[in-house]
C-alpha atoms as a PDB file:
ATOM      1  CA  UNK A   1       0.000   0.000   0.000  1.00  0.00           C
ATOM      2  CA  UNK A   2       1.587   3.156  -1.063  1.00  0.00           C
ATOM      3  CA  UNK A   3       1.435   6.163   1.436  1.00  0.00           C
ATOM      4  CA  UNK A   4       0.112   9.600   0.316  1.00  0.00           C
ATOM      5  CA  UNK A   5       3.116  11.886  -1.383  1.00  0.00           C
ATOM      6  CA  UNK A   6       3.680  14.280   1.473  1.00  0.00           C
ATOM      7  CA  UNK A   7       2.962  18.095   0.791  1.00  0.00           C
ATOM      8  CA  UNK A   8       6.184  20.022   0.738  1.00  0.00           C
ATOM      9  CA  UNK A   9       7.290  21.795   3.796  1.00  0.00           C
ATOM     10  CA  UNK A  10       7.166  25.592   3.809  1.00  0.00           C
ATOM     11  CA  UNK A  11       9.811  27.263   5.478  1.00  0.00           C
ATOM     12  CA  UNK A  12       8.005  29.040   8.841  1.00  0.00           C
ATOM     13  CA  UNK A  13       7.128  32.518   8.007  1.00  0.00           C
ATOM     14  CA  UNK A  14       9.527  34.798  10.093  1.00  0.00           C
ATOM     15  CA  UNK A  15       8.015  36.920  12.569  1.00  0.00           C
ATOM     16  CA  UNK A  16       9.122  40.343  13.566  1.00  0.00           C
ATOM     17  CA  UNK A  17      10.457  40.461  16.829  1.00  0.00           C
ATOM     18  CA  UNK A  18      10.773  43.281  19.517  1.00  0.00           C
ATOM     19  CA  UNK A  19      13.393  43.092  22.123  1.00  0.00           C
ATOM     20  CA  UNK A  20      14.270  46.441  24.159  1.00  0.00           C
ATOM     21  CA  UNK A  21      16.230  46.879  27.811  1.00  0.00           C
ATOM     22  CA  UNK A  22      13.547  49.919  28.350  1.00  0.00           C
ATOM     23  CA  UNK A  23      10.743  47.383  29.183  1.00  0.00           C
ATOM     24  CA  UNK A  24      12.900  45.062  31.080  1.00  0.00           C
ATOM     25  CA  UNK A  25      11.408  44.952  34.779  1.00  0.00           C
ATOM     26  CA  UNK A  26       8.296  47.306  33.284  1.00  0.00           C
ATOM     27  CA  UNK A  27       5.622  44.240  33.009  1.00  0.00           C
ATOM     28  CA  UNK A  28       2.463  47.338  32.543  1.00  0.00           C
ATOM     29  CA  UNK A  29       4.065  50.567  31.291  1.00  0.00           C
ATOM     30  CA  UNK A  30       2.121  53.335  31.561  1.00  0.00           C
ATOM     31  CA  UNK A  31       3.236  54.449  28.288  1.00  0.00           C
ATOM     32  CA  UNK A  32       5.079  52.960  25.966  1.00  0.00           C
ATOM     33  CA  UNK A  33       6.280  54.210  22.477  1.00  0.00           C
ATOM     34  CA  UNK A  34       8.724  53.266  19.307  1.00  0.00           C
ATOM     35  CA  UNK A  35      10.378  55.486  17.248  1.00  0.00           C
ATOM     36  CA  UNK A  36      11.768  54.149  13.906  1.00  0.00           C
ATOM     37  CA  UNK A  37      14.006  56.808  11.938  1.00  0.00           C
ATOM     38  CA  UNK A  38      15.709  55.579   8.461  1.00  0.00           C
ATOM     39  CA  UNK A  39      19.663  56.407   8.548  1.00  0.00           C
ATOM     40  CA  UNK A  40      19.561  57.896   5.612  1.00  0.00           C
ATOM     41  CA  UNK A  41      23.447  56.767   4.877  1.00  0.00           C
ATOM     42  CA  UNK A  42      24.455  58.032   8.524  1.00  0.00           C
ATOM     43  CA  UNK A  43      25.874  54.717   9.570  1.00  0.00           C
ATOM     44  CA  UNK A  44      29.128  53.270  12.069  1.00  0.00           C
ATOM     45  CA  UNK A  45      27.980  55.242  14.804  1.00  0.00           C
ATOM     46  CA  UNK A  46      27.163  53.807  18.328  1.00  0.00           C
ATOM     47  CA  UNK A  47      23.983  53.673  20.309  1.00  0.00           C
ATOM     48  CA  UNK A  48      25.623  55.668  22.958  1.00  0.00           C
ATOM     49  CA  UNK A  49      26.661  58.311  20.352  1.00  0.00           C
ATOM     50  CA  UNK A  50      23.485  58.000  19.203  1.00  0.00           C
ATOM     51  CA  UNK A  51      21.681  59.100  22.205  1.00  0.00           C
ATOM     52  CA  UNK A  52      24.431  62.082  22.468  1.00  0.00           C
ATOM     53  CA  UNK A  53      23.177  63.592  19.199  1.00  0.00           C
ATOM     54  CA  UNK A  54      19.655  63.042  19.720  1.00  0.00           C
ATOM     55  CA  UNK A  55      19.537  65.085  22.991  1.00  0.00           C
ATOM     56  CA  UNK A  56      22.345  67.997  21.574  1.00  0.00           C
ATOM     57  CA  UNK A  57      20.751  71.330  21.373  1.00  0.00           C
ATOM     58  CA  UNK A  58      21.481  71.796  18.301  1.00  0.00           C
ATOM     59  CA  UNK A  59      19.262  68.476  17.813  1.00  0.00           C
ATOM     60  CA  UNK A  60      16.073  70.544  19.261  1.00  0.00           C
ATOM     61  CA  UNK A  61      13.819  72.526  16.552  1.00  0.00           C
ATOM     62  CA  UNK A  62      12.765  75.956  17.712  1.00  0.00           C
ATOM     63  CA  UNK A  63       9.898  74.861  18.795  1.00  0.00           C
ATOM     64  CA  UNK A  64      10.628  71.840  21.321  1.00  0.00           C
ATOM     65  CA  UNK A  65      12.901  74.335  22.445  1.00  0.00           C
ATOM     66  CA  UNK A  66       9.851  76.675  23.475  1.00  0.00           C
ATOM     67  CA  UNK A  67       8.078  73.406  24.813  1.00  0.00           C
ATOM     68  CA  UNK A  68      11.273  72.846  27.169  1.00  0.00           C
ATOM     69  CA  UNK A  69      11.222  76.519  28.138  1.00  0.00           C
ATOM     70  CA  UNK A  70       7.352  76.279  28.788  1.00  0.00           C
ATOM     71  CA  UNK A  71       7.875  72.914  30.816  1.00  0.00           C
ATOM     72  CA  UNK A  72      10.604  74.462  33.127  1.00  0.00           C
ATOM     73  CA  UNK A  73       7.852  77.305  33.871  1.00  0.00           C
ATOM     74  CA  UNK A  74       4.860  74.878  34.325  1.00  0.00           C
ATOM     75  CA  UNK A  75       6.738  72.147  36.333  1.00  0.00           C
ATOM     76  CA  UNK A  76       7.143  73.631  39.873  1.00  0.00           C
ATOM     77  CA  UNK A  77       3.304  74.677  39.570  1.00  0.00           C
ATOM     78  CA  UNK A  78       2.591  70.763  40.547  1.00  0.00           C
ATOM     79  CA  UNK A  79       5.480  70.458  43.219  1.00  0.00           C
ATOM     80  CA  UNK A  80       7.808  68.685  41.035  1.00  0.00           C
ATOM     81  CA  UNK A  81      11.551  69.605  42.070  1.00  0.00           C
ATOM     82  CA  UNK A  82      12.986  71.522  38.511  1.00  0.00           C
ATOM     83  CA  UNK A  83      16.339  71.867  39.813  1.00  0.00           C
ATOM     84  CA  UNK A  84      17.179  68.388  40.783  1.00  0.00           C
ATOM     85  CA  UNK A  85      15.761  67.156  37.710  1.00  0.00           C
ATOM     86  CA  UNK A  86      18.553  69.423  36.044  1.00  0.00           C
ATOM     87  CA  UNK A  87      21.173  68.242  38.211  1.00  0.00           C
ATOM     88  CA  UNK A  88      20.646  64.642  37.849  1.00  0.00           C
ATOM     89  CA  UNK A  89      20.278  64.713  33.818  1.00  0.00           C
ATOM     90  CA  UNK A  90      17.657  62.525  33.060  1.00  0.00           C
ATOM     91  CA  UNK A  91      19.331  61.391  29.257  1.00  0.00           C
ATOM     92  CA  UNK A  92      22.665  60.328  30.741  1.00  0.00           C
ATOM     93  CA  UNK A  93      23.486  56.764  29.342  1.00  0.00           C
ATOM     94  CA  UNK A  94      23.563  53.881  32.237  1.00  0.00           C
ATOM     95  CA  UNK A  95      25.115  51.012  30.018  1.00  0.00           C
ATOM     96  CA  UNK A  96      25.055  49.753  26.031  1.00  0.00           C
ATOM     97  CA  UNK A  97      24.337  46.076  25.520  1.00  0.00           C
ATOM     98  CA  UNK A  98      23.575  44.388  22.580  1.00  0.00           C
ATOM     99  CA  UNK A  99      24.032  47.475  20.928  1.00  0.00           C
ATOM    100  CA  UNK A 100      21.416  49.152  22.843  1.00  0.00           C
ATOM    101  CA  UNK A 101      22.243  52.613  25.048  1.00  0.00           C
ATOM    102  CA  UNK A 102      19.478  52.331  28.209  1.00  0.00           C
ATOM    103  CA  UNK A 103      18.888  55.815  29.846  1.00  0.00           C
ATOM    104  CA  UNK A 104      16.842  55.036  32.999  1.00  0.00           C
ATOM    105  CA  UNK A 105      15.893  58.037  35.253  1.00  0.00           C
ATOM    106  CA  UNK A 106      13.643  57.535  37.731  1.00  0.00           C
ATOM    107  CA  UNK A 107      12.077  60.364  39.995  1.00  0.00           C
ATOM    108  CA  UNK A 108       9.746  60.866  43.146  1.00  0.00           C
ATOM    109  CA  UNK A 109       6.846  61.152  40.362  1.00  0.00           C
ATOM    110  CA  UNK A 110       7.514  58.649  37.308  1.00  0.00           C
ATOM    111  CA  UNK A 111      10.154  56.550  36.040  1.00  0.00           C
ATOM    112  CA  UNK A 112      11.556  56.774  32.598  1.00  0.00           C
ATOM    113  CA  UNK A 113      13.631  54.922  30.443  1.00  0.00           C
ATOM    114  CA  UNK A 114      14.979  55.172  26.940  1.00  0.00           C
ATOM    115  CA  UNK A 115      16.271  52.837  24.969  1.00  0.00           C
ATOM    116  CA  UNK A 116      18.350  53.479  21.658  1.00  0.00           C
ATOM    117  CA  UNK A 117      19.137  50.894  19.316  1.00  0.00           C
ATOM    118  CA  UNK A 118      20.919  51.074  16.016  1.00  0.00           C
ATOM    119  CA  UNK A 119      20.357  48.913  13.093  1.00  0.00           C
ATOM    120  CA  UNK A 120      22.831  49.906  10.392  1.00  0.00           C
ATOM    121  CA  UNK A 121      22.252  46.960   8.040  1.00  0.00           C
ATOM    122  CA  UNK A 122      18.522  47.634   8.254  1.00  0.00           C
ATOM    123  CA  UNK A 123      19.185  51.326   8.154  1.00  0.00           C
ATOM    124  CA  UNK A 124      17.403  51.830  11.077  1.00  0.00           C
ATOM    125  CA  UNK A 125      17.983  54.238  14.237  1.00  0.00           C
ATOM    126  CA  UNK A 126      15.274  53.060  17.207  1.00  0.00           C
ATOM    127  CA  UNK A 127      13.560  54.599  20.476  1.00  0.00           C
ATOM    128  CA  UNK A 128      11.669  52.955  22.477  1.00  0.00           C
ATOM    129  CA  UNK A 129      10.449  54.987  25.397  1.00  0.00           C
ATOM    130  CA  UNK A 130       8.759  53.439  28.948  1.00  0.00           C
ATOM    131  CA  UNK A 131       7.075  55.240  31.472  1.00  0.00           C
ATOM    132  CA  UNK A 132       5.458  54.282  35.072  1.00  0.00           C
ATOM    133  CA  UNK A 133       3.542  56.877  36.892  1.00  0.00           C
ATOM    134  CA  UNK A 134       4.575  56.692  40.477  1.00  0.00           C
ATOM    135  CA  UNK A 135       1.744  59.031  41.470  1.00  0.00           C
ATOM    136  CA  UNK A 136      -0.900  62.100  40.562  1.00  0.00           C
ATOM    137  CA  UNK A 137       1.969  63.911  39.713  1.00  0.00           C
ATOM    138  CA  UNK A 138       3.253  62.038  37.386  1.00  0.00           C
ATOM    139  CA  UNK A 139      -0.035  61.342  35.532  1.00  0.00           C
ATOM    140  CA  UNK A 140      -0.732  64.952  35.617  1.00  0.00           C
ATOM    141  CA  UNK A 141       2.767  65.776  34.443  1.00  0.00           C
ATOM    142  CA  UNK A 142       2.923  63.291  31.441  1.00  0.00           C
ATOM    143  CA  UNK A 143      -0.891  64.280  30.711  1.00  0.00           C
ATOM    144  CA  UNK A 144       1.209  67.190  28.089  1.00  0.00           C
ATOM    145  CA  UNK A 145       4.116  64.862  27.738  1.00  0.00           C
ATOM    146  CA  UNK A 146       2.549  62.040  26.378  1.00  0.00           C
ATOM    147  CA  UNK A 147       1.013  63.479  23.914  1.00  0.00           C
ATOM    148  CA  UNK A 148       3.633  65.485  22.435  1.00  0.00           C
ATOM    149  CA  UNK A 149       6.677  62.981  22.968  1.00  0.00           C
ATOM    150  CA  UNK A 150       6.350  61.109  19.569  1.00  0.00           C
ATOM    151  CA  UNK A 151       6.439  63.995  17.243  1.00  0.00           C
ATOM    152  CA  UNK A 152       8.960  65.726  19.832  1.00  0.00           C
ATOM    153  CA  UNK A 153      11.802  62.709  20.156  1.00  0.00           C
ATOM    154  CA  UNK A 154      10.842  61.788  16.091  1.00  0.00           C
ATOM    155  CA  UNK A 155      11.853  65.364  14.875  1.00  0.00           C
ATOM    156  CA  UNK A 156      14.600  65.579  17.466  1.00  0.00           C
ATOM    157  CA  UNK A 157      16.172  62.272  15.617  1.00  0.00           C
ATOM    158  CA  UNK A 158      15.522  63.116  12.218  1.00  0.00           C
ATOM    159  CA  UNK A 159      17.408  66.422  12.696  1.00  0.00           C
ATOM    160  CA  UNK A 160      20.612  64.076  14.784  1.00  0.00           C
ATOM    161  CA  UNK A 161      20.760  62.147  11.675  1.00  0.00           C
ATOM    162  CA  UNK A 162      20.601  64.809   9.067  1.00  0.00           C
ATOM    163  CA  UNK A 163      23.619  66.651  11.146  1.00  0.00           C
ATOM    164  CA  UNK A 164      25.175  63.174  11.209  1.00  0.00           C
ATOM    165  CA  UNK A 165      25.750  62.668   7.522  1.00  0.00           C
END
């Protein structure tokens, strides 16, 4: 009795996958956002470098500028401490592995984290942002922030890779 020929074998459709350090320990972020920038050609340079030019002035438009200015004014209003935020810069890289930079920060009302990733055979420069509210004051603080952080951190490294090629 002969069996059945055997349908061929299709090679398992790859999945994407999505690894960061910023959600490590973070099992229910608050918030949670990716931002994907093409390299346009500005390759060879390091995570850590990477999150150096993304958070140069000379990285901020005019108007996240303004935003920053109007933040610094707005901040103490809901007894959130401006000048030890300064003092303790918030975008200061702890450690790169697996060619990721992680910038954790963490603060009597939320904790942050970045993560930057670089991709240069994809061509791909990557954010991924976490936040956990600790309390009202961080919900009311990121109420602004959330909203505006995608288009803020997007133009802030589109303008680090322009000045990087």
């Amino acid at each position: 009795m002969d069996e059945p020929p055997t349908p061929p074998t299709q090679a398992p459709t790859p999945r994407p996958a999505f690894v960061s350090r910023a959600l490590d320990g973070v099992p229910e972020p608050d918030f949670a956002d990716v931002q994907l920038v093409a390299l346009r050609g500005a390759t060879g340079i390091s995570a850590e470098d990477w999150v150096r030019a993304i958070f140069d002035p000379r990285s901020l438009p005019v108007w996240v500028r303004a935003l920053f200015g109007l933040r610094a004014v707005l901040v103490p209003f809901i007894g959130l401490n401006q000048s030890r935020e300064r003092a303790a810069s918030p975008f200061e890289v702890r450690d790169v592995v697996d060619g990721e930079a992680l910038v954790p920060h963490d603060e009597s009302h939320l904790l942050f984290r970045l993560g930057v990733a670089v991709d240069d055979d994809a061509g791909l420069l990557r954010a991924t942002t976490v936040v956990v509210h600790h309390n009202w004051r961080g919900r009311l603080y990121f109420v602004p922030v959330g909203v505006l952080h995608g288009p803020v951190l997007r133009s802030m490294m589109i303008r680090a890779v322009n000045r990087s090629r």
